[in-house]
PDB file of N, CA and C in Angstrom:
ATOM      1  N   UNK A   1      91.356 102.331  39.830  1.00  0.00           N
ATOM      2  CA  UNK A   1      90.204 103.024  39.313  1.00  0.00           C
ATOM      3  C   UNK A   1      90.648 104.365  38.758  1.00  0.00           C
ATOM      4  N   UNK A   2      90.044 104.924  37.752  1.00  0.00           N
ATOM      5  CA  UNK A   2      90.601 105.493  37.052  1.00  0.00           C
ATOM      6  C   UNK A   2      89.771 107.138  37.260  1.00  0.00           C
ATOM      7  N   UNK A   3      89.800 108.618  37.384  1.00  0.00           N
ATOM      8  CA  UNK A   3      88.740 109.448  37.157  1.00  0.00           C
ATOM      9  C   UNK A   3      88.207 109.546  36.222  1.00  0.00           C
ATOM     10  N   UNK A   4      87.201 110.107  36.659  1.00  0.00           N
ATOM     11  CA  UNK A   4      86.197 110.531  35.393  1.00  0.00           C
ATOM     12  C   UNK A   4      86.542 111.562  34.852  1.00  0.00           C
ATOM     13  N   UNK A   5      86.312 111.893  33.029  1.00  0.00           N
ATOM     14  CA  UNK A   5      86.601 112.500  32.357  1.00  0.00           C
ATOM     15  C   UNK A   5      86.148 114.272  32.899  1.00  0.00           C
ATOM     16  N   UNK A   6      86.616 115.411  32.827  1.00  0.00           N
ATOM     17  CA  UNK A   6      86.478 116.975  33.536  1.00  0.00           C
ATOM     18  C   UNK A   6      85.022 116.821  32.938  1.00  0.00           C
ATOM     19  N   UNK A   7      84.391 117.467  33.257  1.00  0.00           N
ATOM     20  CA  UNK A   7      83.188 117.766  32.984  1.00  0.00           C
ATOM     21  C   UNK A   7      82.907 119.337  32.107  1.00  0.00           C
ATOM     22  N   UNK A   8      82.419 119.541  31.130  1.00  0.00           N
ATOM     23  CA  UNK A   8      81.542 120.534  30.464  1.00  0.00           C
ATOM     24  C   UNK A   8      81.026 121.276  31.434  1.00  0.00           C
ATOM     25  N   UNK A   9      80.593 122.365  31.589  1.00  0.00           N
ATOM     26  CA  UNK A   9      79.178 123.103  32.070  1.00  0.00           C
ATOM     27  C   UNK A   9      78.040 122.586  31.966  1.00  0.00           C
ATOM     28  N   UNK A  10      77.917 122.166  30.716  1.00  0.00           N
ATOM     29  CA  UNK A  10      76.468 121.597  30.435  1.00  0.00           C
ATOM     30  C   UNK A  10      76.155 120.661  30.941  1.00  0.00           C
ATOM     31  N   UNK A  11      77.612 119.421  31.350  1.00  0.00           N
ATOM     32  CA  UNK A  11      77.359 118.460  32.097  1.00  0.00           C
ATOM     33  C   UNK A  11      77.006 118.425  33.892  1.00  0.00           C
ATOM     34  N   UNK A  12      77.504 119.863  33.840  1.00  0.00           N
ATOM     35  CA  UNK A  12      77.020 119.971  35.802  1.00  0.00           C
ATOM     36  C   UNK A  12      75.698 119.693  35.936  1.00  0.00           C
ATOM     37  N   UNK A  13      74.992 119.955  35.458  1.00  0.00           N
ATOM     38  CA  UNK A  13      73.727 119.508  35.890  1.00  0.00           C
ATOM     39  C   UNK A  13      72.875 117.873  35.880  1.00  0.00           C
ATOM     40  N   UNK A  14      73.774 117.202  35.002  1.00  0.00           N
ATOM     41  CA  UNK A  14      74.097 115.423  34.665  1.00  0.00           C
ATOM     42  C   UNK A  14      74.066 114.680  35.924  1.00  0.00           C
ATOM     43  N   UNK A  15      72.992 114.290  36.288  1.00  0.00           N
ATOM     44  CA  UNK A  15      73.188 113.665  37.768  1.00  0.00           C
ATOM     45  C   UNK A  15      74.637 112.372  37.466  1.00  0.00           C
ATOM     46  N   UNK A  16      74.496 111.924  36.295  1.00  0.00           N
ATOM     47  CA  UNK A  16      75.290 110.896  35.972  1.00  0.00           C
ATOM     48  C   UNK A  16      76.454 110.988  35.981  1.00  0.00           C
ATOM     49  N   UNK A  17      76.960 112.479  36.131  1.00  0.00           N
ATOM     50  CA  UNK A  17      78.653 112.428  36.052  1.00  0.00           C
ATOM     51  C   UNK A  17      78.683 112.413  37.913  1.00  0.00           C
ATOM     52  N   UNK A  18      77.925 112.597  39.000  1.00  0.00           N
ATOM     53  CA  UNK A  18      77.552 112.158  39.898  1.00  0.00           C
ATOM     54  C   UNK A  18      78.048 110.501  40.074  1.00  0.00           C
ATOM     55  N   UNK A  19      77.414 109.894  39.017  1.00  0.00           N
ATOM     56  CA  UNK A  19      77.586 108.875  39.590  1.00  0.00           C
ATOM     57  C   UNK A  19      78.363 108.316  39.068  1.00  0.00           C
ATOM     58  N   UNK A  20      79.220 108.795  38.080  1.00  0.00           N
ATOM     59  CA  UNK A  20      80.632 108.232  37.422  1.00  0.00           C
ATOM     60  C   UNK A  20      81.985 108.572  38.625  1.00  0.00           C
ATOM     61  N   UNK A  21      81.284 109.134  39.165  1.00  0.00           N
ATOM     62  CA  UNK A  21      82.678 109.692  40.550  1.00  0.00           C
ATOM     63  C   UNK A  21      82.405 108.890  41.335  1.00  0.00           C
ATOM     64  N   UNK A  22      81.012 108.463  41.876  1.00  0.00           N
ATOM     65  CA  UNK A  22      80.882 107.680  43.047  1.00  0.00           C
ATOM     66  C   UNK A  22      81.751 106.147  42.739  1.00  0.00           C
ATOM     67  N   UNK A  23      81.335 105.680  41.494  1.00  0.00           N
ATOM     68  CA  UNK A  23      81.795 104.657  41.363  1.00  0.00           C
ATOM     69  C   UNK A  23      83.001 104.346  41.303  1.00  0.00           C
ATOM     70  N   UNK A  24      83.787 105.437  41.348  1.00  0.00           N
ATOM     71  CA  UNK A  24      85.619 105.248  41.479  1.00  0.00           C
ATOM     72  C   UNK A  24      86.316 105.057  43.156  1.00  0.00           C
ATOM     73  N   UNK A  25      84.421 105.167  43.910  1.00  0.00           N
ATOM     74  CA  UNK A  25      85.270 105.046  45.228  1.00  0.00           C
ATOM     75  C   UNK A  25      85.219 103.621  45.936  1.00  0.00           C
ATOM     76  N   UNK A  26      83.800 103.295  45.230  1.00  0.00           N
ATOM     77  CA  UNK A  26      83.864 101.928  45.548  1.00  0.00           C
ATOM     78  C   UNK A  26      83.623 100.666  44.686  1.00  0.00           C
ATOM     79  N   UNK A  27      84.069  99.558  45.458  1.00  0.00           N
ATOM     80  CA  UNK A  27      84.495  98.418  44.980  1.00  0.00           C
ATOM     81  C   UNK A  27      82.986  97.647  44.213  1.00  0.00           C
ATOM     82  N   UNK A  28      83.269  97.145  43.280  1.00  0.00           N
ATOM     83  CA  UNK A  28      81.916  96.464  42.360  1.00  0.00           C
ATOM     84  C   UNK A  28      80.705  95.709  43.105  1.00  0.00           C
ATOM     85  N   UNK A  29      79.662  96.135  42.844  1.00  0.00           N
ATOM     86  CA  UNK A  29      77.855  95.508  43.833  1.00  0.00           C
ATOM     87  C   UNK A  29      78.461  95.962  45.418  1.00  0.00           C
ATOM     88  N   UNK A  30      78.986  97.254  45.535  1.00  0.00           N
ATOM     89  CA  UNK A  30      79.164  97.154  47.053  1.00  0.00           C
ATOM     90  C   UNK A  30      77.680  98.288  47.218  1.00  0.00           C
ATOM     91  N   UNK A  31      76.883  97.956  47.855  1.00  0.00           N
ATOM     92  CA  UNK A  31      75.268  98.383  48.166  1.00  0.00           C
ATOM     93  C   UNK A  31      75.328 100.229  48.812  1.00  0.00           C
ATOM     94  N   UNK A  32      75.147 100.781  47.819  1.00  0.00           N
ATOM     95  CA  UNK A  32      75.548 102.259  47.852  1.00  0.00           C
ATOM     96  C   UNK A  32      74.132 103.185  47.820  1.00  0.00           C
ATOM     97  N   UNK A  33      73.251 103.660  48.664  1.00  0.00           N
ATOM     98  CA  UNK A  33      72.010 105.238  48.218  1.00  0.00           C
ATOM     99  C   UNK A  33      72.579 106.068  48.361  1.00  0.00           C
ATOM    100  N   UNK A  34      72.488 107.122  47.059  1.00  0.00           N
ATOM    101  CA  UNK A  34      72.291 108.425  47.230  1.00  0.00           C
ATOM    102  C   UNK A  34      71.392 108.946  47.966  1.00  0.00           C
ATOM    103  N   UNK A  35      71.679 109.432  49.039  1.00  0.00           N
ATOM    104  CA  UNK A  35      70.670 110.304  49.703  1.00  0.00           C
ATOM    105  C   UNK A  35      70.451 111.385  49.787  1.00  0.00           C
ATOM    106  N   UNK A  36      71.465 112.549  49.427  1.00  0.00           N
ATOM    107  CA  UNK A  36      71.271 114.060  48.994  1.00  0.00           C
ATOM    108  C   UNK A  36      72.036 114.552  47.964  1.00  0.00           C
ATOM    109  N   UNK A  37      71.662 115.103  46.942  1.00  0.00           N
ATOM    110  CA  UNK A  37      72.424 115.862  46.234  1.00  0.00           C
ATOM    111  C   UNK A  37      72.028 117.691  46.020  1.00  0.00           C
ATOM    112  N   UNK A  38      73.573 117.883  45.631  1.00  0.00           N
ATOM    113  CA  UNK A  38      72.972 119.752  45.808  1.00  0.00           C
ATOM    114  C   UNK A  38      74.185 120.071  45.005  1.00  0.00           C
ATOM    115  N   UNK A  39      73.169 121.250  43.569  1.00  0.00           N
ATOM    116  CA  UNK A  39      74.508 121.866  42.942  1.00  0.00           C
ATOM    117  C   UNK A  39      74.706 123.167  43.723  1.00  0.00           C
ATOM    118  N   UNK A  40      75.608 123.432  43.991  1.00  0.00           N
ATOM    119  CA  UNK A  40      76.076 124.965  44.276  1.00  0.00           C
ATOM    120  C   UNK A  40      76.675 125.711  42.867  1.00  0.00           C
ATOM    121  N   UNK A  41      75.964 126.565  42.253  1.00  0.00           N
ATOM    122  CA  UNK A  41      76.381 127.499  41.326  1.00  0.00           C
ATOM    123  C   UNK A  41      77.383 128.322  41.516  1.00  0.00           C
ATOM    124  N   UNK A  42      77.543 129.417  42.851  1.00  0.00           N
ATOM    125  CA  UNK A  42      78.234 129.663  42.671  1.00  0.00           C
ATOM    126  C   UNK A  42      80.054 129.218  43.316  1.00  0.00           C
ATOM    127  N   UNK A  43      79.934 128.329  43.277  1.00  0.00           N
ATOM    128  CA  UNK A  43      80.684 127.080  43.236  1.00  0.00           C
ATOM    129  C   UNK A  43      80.635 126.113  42.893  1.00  0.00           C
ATOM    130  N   UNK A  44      81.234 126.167  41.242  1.00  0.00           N
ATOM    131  CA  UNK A  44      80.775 124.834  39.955  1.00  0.00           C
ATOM    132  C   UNK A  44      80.678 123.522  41.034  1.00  0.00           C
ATOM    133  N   UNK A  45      80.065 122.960  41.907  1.00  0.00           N
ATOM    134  CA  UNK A  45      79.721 121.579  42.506  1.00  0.00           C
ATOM    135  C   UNK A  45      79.077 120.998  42.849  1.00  0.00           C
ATOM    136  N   UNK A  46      78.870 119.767  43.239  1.00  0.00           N
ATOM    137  CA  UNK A  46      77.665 118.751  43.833  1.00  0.00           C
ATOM    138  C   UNK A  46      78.482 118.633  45.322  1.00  0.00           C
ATOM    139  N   UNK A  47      77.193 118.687  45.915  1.00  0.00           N
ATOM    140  CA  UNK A  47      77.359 118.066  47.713  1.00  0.00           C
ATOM    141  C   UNK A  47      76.582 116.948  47.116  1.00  0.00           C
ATOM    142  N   UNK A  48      77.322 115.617  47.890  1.00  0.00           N
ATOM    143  CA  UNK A  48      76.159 114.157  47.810  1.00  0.00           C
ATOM    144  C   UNK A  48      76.401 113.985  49.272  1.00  0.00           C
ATOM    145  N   UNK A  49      75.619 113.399  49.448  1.00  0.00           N
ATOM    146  CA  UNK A  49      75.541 112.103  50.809  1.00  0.00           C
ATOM    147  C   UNK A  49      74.919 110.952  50.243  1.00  0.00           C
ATOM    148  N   UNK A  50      75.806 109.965  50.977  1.00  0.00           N
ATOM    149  CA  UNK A  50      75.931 108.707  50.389  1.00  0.00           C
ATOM    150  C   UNK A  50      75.682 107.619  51.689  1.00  0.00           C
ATOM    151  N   UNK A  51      74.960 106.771  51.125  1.00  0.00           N
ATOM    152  CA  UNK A  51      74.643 105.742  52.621  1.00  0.00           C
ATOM    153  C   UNK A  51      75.560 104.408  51.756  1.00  0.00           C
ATOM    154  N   UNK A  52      76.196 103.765  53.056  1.00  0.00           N
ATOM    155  CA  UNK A  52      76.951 102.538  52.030  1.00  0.00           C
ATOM    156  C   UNK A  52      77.367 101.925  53.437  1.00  0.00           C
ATOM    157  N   UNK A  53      78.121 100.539  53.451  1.00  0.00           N
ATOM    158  CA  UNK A  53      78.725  99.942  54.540  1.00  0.00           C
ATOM    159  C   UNK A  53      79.517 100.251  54.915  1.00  0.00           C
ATOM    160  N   UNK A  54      79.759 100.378  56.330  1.00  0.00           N
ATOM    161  CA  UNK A  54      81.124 100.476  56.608  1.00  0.00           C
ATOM    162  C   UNK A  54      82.143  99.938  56.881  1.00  0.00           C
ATOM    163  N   UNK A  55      83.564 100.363  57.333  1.00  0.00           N
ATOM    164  CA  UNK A  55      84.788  99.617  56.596  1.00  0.00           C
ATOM    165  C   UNK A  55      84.780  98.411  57.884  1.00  0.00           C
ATOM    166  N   UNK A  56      84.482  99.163  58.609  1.00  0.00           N
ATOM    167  CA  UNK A  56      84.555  98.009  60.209  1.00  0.00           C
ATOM    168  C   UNK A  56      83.429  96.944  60.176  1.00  0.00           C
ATOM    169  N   UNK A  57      82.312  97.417  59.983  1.00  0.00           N
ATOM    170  CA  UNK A  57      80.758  96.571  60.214  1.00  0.00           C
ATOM    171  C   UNK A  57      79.905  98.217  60.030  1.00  0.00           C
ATOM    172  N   UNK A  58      78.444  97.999  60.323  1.00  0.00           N
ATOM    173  CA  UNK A  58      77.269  98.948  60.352  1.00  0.00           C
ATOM    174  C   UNK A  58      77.634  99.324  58.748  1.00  0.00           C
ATOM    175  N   UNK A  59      76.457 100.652  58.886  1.00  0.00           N
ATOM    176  CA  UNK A  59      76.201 101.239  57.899  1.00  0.00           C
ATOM    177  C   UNK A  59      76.746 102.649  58.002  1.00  0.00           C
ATOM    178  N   UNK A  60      77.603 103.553  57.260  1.00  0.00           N
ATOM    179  CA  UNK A  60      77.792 104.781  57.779  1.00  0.00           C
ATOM    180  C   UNK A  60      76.967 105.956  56.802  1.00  0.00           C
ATOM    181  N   UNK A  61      76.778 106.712  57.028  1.00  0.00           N
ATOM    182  CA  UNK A  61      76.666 107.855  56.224  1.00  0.00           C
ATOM    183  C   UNK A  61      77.815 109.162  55.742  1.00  0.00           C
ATOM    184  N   UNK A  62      78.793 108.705  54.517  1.00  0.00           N
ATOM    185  CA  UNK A  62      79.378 109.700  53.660  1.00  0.00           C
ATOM    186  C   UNK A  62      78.996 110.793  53.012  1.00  0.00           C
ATOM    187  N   UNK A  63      79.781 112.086  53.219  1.00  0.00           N
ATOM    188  CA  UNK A  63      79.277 113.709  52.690  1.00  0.00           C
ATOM    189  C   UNK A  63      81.036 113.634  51.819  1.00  0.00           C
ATOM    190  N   UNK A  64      80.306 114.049  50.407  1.00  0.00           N
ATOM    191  CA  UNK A  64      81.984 114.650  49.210  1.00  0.00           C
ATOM    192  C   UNK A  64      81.220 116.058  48.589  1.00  0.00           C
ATOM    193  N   UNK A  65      82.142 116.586  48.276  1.00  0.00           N
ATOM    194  CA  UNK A  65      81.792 117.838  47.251  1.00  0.00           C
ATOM    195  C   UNK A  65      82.735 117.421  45.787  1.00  0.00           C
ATOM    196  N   UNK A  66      81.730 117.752  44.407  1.00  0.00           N
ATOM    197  CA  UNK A  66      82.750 117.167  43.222  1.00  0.00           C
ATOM    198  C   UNK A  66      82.702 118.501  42.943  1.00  0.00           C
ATOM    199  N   UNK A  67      84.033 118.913  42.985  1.00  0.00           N
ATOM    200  CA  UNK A  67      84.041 120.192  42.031  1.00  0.00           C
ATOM    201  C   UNK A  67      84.519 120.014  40.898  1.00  0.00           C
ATOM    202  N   UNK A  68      83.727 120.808  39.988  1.00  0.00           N
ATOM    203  CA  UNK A  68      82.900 120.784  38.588  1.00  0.00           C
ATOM    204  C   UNK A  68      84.450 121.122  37.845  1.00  0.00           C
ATOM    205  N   UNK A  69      85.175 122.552  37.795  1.00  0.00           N
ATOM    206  CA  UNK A  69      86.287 123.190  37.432  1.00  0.00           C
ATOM    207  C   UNK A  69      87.276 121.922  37.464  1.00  0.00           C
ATOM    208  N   UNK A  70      87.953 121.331  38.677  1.00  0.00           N
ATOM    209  CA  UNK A  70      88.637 120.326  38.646  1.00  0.00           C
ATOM    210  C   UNK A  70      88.684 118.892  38.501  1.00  0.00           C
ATOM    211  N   UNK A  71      87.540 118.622  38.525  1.00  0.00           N
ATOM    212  CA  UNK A  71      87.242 116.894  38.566  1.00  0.00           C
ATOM    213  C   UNK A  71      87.773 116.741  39.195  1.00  0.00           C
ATOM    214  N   UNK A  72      87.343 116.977  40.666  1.00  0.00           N
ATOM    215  CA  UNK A  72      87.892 116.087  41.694  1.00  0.00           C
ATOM    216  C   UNK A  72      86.802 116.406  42.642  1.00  0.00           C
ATOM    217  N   UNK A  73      87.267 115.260  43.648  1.00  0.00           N
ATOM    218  CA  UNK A  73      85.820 114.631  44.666  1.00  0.00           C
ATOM    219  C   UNK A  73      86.503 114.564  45.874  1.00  0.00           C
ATOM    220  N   UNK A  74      86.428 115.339  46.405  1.00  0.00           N
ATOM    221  CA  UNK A  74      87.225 115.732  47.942  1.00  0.00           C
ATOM    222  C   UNK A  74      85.819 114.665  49.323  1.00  0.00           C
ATOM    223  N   UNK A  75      86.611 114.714  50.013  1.00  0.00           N
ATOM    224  CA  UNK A  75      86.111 113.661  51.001  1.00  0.00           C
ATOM    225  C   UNK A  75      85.703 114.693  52.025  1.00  0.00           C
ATOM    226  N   UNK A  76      84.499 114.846  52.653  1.00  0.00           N
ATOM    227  CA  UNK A  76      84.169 116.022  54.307  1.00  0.00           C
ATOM    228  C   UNK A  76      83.980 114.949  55.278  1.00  0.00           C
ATOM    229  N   UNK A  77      83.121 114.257  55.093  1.00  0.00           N
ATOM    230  CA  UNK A  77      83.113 113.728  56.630  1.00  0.00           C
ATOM    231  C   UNK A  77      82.737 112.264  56.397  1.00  0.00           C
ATOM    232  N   UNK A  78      82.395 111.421  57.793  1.00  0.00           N
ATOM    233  CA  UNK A  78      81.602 110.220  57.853  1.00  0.00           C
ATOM    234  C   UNK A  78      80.750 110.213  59.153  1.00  0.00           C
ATOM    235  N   UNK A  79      79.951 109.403  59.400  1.00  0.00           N
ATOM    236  CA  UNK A  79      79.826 109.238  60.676  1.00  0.00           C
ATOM    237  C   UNK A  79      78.710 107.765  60.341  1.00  0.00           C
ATOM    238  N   UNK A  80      78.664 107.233  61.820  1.00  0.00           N
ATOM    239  CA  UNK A  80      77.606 105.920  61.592  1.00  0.00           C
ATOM    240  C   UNK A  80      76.503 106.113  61.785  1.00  0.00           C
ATOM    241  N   UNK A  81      75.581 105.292  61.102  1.00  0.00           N
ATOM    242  CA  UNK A  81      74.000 105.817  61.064  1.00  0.00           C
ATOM    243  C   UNK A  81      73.553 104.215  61.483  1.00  0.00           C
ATOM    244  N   UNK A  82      71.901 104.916  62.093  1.00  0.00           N
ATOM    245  CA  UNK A  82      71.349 103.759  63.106  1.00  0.00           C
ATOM    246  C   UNK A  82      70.174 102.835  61.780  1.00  0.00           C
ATOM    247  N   UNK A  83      69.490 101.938  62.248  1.00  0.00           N
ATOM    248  CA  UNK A  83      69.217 100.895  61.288  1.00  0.00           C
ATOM    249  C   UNK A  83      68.343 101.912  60.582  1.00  0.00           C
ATOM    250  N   UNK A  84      67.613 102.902  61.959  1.00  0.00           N
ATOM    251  CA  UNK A  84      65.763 103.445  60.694  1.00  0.00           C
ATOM    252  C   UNK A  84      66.420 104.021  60.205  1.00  0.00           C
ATOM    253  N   UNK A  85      67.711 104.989  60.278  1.00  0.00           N
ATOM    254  CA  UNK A  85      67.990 105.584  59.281  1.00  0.00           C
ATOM    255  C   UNK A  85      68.874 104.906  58.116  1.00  0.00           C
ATOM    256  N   UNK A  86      69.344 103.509  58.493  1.00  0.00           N
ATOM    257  CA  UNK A  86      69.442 103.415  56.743  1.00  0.00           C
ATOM    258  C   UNK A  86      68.145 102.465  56.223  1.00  0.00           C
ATOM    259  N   UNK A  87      66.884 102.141  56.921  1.00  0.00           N
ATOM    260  CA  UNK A  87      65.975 102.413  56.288  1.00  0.00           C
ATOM    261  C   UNK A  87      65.738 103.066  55.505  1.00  0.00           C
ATOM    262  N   UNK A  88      65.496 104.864  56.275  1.00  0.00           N
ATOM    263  CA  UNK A  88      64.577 105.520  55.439  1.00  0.00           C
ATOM    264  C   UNK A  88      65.737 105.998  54.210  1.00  0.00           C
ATOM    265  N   UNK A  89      66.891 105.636  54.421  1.00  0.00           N
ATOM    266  CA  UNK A  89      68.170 105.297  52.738  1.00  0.00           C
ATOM    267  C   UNK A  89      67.609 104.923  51.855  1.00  0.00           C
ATOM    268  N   UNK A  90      66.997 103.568  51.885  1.00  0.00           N
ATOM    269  CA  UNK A  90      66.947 103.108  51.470  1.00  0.00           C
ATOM    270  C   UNK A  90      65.337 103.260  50.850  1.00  0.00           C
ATOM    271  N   UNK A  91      64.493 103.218  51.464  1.00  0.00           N
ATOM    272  CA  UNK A  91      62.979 103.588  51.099  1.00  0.00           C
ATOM    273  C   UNK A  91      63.371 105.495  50.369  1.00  0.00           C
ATOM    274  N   UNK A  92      63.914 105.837  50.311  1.00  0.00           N
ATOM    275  CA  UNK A  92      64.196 107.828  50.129  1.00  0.00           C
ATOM    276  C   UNK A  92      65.087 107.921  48.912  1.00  0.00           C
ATOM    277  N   UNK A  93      66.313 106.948  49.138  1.00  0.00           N
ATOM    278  CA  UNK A  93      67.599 107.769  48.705  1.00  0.00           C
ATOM    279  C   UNK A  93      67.210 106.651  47.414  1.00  0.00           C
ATOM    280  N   UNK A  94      68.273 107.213  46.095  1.00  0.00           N
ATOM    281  CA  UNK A  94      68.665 106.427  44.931  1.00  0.00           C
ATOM    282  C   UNK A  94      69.827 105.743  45.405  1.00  0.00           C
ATOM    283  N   UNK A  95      69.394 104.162  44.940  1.00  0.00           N
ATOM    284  CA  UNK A  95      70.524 103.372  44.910  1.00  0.00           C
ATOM    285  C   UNK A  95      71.173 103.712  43.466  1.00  0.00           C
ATOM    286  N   UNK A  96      72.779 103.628  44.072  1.00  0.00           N
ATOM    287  CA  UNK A  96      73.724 104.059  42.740  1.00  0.00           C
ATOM    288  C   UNK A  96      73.947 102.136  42.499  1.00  0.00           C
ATOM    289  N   UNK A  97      74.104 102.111  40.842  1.00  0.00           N
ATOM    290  CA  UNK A  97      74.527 100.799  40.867  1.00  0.00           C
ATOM    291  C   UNK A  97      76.430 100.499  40.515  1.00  0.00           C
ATOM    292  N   UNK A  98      76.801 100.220  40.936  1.00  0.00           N
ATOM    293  CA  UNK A  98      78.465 100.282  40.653  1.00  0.00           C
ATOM    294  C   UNK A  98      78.949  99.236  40.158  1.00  0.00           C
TER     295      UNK A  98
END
């Protein structure tokens, strides 16, 4: 998988270059919601949280920051989430399609 092209300024605000990063992490129809996004200005970036499967079994909940300056999508954390909450993922968050 290849990155996505650096981004413009004008494009930070593009939810879509959002989701041109997500899709470099995972593998094709693998069932992915956005559940938070946040630009930080004064730090060209997006915080997402991401609901998706996890590598073992369950569902986990993923946190990245894309910073805007470098095109790159650094990894913070994971942890596993219980069914209502990938419910309310799923009823709340945008499904990304990959």
């Amino acid at each position: 998988m290849s990155n996505p092209p650096a981004p413009t300024p004008e494009a930070a605000a593009d939810t879509t270059l959002i989701d041109s990063f997500i899709r470099t992490i995972f593998a094709p129809r693998t069932p992915v919601w956005l559940t938070e996004e946040k630009y930080e200005e004064q730090d060209p970036s997006w915080r997402i949280t991401l609901v998706c499967p996890g590598q073992q079994s369950g569902w986990m909940s993923r946190r990245y920051k894309i910073d805007i300056p470098s095109a790159t999508l650094n990894f913070i954390g994971t942890q596993p989430i219980s069914d209502a909450e990938l419910n309310a993922a799923r009823n709340a968050g945008r499904r990304v399609r990959i």
